[in-house]
Protein backbone atom coordinates (compact mmCIF):
# COMPACT_ATOMS: atom_id res chain seq x y z
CA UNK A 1 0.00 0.00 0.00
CA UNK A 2 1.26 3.11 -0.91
CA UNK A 3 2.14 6.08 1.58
CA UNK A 4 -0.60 8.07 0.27
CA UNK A 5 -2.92 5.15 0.66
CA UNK A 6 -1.54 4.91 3.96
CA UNK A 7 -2.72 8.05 5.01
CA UNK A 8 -5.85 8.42 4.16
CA UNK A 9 -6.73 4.76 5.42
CA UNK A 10 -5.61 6.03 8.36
CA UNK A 11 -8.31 9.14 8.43
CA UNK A 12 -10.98 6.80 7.38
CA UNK A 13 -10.30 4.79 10.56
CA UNK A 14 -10.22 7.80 12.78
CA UNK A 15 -13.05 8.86 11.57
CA UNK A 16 -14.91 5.23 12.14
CA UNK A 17 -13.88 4.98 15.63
CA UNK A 18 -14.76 8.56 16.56
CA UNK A 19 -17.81 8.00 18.65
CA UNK A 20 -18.61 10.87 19.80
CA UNK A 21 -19.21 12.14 16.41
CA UNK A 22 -20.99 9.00 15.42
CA UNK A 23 -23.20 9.36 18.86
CA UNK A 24 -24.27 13.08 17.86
CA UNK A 25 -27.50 12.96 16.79
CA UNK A 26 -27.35 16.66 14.90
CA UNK A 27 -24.23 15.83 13.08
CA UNK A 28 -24.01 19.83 12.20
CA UNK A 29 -20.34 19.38 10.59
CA UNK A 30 -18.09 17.45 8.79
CA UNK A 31 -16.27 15.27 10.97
CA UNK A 32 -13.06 15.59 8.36
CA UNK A 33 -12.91 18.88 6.52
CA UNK A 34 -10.01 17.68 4.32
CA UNK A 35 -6.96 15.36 3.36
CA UNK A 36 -4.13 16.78 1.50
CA UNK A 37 -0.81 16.12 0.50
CA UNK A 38 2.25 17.42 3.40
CA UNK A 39 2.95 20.39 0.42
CA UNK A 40 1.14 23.08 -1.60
CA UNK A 41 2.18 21.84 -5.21
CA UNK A 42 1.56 23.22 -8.89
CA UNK A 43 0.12 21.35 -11.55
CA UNK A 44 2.08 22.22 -14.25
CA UNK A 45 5.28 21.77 -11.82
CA UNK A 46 4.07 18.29 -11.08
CA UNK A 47 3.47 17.70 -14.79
CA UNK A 48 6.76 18.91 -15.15
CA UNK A 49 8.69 16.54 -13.13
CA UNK A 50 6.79 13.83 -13.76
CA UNK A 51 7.44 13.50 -17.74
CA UNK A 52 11.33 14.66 -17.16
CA UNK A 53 11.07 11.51 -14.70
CA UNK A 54 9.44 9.55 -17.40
CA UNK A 55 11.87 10.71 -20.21
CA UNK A 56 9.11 12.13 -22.13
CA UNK A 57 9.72 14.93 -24.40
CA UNK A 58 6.91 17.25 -23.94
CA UNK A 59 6.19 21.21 -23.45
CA UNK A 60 3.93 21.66 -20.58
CA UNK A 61 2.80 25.66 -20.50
CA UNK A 62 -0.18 26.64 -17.84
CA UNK A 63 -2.92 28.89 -19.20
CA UNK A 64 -5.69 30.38 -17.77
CA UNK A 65 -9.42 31.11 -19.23
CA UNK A 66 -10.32 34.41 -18.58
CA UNK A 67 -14.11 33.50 -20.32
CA UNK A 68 -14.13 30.52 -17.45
CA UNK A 69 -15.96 31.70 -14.44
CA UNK A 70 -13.94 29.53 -12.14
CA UNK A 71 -10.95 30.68 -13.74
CA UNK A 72 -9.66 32.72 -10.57
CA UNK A 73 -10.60 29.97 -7.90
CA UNK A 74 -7.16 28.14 -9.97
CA UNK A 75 -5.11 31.38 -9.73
CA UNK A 76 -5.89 32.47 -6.18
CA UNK A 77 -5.57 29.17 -4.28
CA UNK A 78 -8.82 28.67 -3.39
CA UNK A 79 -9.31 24.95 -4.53
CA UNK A 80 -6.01 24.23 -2.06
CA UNK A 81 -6.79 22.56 1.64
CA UNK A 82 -7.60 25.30 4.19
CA UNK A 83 -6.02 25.56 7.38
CA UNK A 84 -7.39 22.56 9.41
CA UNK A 85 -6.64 19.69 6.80
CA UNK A 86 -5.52 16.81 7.92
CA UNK A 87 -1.77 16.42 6.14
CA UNK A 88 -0.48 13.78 5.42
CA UNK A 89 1.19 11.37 2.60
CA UNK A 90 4.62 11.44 0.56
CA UNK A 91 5.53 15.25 -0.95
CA UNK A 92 5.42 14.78 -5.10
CA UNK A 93 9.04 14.21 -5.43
CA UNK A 94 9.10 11.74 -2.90
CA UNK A 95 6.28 9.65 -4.62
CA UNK A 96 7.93 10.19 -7.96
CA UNK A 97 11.34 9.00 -6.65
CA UNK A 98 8.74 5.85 -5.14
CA UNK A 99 8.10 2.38 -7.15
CA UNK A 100 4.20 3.52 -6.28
CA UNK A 101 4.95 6.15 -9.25
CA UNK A 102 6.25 3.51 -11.60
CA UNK A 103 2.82 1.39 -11.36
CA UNK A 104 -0.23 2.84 -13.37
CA UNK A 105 -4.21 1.83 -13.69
CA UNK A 106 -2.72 -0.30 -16.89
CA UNK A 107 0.20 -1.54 -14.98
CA UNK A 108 3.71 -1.28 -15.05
CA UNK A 109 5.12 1.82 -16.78
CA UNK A 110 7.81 0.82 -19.50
């Protein structure tokens, strides 16, 4: 099982043997706001790295979409974990450098 995995099997358990939470019959709020990874990361960063680890000769440019109405929740960090996420997991590079990076849905990567 990966790190990764790991850590968010982890969370799920927490969660399952929180009893309190499970006893409260209201249930007003999420009992876990959030999982992320242990650093903030860019996309096209992680794209990046991972076809330079891959040996794959590719140009990776970000754009944005001014005509996309979500378009500055991607600029201004608003889709990353807030403040109270649970962190947890291997950092990109550390997954990359991992065998867990070498294995795809299809299998092994050649």
């Amino acid at each position: 099982m990966s790190p990764a995995m790991g850590a968010v099997r982890r969370a799920l358990v927490d969660l399952a043997a929180d009893l309190e939470w499970a006893a409260s019959p209201t249930r007003a709020e999420a009992p876990l706001s959030e999982i992320a990874g242990p650093e903030e990361d860019n996309l096209v960063d992680m794209a990046k790295l991972f076809v330079a680890r891959r040996g794959i000769s590719l140009l990776i440019e970000g754009m944005t979409d001014p005509s996309d109405p979500d378009d500055e929740l991607y600029l201004d960090g608003s889709l990353l974990a807030g403040p109270h996420a649970t962190r947890a997991g291997p950092t990109f590079e550390q997954w990359l450098a991992s065998d867990d990076a070498n294995v795809t849905t299809y299998g092994a990567a050649s």
